[in-house]
Protein backbone atom coordinates (compact mmCIF):
# COMPACT_ATOMS: atom_id res chain seq x y z
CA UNK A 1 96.93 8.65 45.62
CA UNK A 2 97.89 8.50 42.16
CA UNK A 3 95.80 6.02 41.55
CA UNK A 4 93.07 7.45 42.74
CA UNK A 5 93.40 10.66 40.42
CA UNK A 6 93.30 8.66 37.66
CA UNK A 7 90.34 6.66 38.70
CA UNK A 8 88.35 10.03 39.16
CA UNK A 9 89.40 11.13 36.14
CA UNK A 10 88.06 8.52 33.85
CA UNK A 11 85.22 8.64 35.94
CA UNK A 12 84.93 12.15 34.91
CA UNK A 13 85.31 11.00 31.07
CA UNK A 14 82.96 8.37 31.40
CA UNK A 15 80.55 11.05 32.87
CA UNK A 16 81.13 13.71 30.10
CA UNK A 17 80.78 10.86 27.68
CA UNK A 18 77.56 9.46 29.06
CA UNK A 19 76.16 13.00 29.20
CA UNK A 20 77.36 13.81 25.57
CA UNK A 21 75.27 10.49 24.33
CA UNK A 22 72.54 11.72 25.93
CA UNK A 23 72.33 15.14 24.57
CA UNK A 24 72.63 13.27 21.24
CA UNK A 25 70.19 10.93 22.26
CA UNK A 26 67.74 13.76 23.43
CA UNK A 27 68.09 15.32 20.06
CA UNK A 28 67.62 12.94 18.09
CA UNK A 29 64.43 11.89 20.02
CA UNK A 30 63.77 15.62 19.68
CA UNK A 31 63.81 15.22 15.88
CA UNK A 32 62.20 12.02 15.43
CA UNK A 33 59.44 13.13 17.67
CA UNK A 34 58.36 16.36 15.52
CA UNK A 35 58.96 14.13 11.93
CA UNK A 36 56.33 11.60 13.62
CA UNK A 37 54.28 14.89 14.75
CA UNK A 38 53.99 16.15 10.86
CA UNK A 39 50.28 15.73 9.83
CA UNK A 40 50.53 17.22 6.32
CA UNK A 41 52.97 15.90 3.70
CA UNK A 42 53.24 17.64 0.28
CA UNK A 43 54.79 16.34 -2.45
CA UNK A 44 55.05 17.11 -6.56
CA UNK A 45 53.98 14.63 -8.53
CA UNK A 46 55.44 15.51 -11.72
CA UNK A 47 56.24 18.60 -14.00
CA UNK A 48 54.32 18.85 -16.71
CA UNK A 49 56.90 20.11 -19.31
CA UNK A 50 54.84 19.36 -22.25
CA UNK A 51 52.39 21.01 -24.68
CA UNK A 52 48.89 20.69 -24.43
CA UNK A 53 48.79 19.23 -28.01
CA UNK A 54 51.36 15.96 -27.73
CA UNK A 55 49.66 12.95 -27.52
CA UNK A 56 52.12 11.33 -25.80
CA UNK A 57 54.01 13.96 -23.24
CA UNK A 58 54.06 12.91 -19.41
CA UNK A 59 54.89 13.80 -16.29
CA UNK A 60 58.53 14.81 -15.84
CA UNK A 61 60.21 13.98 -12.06
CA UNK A 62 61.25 17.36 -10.61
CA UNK A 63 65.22 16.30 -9.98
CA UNK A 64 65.08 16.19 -14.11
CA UNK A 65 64.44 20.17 -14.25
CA UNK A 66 65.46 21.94 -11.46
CA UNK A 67 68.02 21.95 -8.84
CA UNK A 68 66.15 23.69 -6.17
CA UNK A 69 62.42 23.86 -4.91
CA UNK A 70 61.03 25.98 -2.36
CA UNK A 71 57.66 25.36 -0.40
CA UNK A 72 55.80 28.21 1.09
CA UNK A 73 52.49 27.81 3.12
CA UNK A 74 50.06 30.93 3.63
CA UNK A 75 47.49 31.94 5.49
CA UNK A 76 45.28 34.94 5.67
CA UNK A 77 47.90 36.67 3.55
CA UNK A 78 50.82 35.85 6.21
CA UNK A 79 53.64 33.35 4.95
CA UNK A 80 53.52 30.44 8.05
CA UNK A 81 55.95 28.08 7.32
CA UNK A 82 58.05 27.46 4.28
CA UNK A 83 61.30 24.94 3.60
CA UNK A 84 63.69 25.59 0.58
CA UNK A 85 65.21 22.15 -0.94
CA UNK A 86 68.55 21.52 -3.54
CA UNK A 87 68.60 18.60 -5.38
CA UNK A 88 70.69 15.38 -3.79
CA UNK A 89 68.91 16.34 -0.53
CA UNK A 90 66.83 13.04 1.02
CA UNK A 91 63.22 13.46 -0.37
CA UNK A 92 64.01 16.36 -2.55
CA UNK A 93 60.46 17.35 -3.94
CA UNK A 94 58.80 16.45 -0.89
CA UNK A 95 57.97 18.13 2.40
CA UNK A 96 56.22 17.16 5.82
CA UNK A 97 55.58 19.48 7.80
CA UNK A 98 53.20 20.14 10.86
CA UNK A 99 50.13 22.28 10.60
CA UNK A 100 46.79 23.57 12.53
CA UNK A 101 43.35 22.05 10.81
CA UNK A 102 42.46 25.12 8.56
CA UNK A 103 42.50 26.79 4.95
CA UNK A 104 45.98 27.81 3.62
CA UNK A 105 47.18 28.56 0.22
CA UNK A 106 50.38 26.25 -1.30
CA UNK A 107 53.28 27.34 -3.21
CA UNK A 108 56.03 25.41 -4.34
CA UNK A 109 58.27 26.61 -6.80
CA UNK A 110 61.12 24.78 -8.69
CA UNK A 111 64.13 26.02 -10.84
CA UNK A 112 67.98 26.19 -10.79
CA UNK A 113 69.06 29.23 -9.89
CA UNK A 114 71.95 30.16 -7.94
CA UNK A 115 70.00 31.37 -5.29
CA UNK A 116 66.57 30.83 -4.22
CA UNK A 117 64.12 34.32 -4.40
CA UNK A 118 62.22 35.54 -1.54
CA UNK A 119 58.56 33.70 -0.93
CA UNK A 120 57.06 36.27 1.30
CA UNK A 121 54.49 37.13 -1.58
CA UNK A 122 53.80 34.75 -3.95
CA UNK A 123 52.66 37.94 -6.20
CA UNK A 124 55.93 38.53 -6.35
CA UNK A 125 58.72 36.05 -6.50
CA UNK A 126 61.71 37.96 -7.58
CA UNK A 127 64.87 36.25 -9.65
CA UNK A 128 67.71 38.69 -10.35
CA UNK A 129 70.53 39.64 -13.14
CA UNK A 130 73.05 36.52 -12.22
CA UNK A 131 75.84 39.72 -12.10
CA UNK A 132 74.09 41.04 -9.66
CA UNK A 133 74.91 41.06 -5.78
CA UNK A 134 73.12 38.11 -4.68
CA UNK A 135 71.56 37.40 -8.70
CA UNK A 136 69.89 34.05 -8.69
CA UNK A 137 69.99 34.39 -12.47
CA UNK A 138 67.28 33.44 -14.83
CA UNK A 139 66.55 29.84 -15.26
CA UNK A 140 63.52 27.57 -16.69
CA UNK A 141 61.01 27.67 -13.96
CA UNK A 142 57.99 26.01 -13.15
CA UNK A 143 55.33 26.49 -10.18
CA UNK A 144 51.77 25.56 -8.35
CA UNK A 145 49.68 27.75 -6.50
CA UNK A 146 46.83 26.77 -4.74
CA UNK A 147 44.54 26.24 -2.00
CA UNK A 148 45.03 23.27 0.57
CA UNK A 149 42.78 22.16 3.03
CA UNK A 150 44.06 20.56 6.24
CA UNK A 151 41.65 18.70 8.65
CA UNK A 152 42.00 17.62 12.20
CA UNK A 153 43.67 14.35 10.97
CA UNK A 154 46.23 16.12 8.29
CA UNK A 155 46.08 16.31 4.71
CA UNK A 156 48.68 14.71 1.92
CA UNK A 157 48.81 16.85 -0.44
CA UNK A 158 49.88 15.70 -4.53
CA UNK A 159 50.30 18.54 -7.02
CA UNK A 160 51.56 18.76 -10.19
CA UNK A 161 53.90 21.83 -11.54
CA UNK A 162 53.35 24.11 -14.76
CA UNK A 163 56.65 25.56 -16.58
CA UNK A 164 56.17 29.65 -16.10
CA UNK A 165 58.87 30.26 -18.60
CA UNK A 166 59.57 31.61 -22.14
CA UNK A 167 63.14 31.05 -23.80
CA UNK A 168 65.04 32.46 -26.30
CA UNK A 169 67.73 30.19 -28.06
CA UNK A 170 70.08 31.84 -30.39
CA UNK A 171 72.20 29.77 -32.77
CA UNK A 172 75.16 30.26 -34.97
CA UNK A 173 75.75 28.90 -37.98
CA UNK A 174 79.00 30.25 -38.30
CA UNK A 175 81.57 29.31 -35.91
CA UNK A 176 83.47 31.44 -32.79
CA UNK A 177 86.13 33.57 -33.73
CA UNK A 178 89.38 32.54 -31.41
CA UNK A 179 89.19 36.74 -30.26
CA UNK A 180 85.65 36.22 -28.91
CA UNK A 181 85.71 35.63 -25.24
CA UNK A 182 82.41 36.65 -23.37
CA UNK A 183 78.26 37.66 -24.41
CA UNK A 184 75.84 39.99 -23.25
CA UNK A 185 72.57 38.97 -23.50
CA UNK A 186 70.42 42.31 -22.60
CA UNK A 187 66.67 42.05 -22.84
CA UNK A 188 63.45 44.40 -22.02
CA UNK A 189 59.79 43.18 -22.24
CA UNK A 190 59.66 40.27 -20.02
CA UNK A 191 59.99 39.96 -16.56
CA UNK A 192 62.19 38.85 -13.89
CA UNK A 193 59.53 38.31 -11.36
CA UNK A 194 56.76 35.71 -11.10
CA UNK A 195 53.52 35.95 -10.02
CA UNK A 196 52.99 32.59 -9.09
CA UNK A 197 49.29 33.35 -8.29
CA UNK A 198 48.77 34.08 -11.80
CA UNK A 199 52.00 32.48 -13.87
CA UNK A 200 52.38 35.50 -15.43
CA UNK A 201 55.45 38.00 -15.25
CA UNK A 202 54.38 41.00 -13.01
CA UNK A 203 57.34 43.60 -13.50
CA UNK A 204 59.04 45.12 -16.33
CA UNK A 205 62.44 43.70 -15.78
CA UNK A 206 65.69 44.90 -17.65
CA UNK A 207 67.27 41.52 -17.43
CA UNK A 208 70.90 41.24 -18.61
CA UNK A 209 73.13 37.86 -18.74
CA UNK A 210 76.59 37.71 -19.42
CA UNK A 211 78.04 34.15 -20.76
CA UNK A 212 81.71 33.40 -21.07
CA UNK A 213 83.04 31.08 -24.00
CA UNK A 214 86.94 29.72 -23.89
CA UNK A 215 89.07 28.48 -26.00
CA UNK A 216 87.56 25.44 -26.34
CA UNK A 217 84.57 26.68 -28.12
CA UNK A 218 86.43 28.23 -31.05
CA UNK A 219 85.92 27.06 -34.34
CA UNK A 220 82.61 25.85 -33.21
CA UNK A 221 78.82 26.99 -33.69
CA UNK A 222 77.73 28.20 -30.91
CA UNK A 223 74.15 28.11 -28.98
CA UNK A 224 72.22 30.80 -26.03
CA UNK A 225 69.32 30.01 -23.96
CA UNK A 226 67.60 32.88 -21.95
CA UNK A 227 64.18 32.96 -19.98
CA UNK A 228 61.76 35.02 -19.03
CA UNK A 229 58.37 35.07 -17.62
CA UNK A 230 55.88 37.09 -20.07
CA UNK A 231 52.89 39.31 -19.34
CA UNK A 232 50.51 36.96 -20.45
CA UNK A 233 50.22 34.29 -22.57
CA UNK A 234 52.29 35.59 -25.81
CA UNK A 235 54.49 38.73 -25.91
CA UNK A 236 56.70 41.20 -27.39
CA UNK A 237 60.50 41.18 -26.33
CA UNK A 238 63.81 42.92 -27.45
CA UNK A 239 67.26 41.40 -27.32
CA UNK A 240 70.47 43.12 -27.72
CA UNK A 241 73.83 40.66 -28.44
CA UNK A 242 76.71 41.75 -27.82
CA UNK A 243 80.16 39.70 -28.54
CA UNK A 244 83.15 41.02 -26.71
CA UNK A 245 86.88 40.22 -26.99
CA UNK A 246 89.50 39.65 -23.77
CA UNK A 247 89.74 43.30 -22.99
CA UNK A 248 85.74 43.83 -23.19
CA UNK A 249 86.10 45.69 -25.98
CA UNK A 250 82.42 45.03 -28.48
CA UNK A 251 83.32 43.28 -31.60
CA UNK A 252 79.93 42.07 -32.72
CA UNK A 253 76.26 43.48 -31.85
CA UNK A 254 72.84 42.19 -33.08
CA UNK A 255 69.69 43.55 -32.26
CA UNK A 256 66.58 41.45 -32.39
CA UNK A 257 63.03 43.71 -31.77
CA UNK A 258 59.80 42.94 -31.00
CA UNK A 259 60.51 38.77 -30.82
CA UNK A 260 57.15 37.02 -30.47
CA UNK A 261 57.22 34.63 -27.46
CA UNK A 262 54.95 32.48 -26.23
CA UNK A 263 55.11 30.83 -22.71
CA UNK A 264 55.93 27.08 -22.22
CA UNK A 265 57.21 27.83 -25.88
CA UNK A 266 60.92 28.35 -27.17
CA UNK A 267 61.46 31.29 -30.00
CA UNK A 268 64.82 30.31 -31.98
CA UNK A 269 66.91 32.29 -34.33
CA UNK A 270 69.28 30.75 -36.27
CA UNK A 271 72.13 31.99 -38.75
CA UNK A 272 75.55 33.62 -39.38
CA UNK A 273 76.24 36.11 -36.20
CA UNK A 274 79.79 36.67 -37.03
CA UNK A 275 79.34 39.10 -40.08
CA UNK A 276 80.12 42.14 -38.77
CA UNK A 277 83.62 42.99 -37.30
CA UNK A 278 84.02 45.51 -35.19
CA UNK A 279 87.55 46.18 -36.73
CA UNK A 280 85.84 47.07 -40.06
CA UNK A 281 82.07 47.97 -39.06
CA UNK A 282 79.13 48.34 -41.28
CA UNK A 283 77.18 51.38 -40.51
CA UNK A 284 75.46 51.22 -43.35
CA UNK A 285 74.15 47.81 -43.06
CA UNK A 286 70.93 47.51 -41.60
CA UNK A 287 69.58 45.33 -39.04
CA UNK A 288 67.58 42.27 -40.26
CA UNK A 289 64.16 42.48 -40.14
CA UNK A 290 62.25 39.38 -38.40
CA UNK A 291 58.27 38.30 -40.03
CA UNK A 292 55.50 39.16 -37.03
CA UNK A 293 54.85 35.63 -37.37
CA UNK A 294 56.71 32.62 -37.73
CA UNK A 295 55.77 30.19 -41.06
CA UNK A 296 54.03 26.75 -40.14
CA UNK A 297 56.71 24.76 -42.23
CA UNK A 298 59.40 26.09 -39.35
CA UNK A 299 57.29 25.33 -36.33
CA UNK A 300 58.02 22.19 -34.44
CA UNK A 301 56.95 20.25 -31.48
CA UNK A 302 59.32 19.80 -28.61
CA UNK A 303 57.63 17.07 -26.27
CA UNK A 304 59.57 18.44 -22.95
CA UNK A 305 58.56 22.53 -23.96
CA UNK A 306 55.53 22.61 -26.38
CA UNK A 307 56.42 24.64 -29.70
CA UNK A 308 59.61 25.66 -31.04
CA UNK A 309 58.71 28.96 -32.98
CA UNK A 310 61.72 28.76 -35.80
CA UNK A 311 63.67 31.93 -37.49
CA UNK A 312 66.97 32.83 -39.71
CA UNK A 313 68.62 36.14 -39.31
């Protein structure tokens, strides 16, 4: 009798096991069947990081740039399918996918932001103050929009991304105080949202970004890089820079106004940040004053952004 309970019980195992495999099984047949069901594969190309005037700028592969892409597929207005990618993911860059013979329009969007925005409206893809509840933070960004045509036997689709981005760099030439422990980088002008349909900035965004620097960065020159996405292709925007010590208490503030930017285009300012202590302010010395345009002996060519627009504070 004994016996026989063990006998029906590893008959039982065998059973559950056999079952188990074939769930498995049935899954994975599940999942192989709709990859070799995709009729339309999309995948980027390159990202043209470049400037229109270098002779010898190329294609850039996406994994160098960003972190994360997102696809989104439209049609009549409607977002139909859409798949968001990080990078070290199997075919990052690429997506196959499954759709009805028709007209659609394509989106894919690459940066490296925390988190990804929402792709419901392409008018209006939406990156946040990293500080934020669910910020994605402001990163370099590039895009395509367009339309894709799918026919009764698929389409593969190969497109080739723009940068939609502006950046600020600031630069010391002095070197971090040991009491300076975190930055505010506050900014109106640009935008925090991208119209992807245009590659424009399509909101007047108060973007703010807060940067720690330890210990290990004192006694060295120190350098900022913020985005944004302007209003069209050159623009106006203010920065305020703020220094603060370990009890967030402001020990340095510059203000820079009306910085021309230009996108796919960095606008740098370079020189001594570290001049005015808040232990012994001075009121009475005035902020500097930047030219409306930047001299041709301090503009450079980047081959991975386009221009570098140079100035000293």
């Amino acid at each position: 009798m004994k016996n026989l309970i063990i006998a029906t019980a590893i008959m039982a195992l065998g059973l559950a096991a056999c079952e188990k495999m074939g769930d498995e099984e049935r899954t994975q047949q599940t999942q192989t069947s709709q990859q070799s069901s995709a009729n339309v594969r999309i995948s980027v190309d390159g990202v043209d990081a470049g400037w229109d005037n270098v002779s010898t700028r190329g294609l850039v592969n996406i994994s160098d740039v960003c972190s994360r892409v997102c696809f989104a597929v439209y049609q009549n207005g409607t977002r139909v399918k859409y798949k968001n990618q990080e990078a070290g993911e199997s075919e990052f860059g690429v997506l196959s996918l499954t759709l009805d013979a028709g007209t659609y329009q394509l989106l894919v969007l690459g940066h490296s932001g925390a988190a990804n925005p929402t792709t419901t409206n392409p008018a209006k893809l939406q990156f946040t103050n990293p500080g934020s509840s669910n910020g994605t933070g402001f990163t370099d960004t590039f895009y395509y929009y367009g339309t894709m045509e799918v026919t009764s036997s698929g389409a593969d689709v190969k497109i080739g991304m723009k940068r939609a981005t502006s950046m600020f760099r600031l630069m010391t030439t002095d070197v971090k105080p040991a009491k300076v422990k975190r930055w505010q980088f506050y900014y109106t002008g640009g935008s925090g949202a991208l119209d992807a349909t245009t590659g424009y900035g399509c909101v007047d965004s108060k973007q703010s970004v807060f940067v720690d620097t330890g210990d290990e960065l004192t006694g060295q020159p120190l350098t900022f890089e913020m985005y944004t996405f302007l209003h069209d292709e050159t623009g106006e925007v203010n920065f305020t820079v703020k220094a603060f010590d370990s009890n967030n208490i402001i020990l340095y503030t510059r203000e820079f106004t009306k910085v021309n930017m230009q996108r796919n285009c960095i606008t740098q300012m370079k020189g001594d940040f570290f001049t005015n202590d808040g232990d012994d302010p001075k009121e009475d010395e005035p902020e500097p004053s930047l030219p409306e345009e930047p001299s041709t002996t301090v503009v450079q060519v980047d081959p991975e952004w386009g221009q570098i627009f140079e100035y000293t504070y």
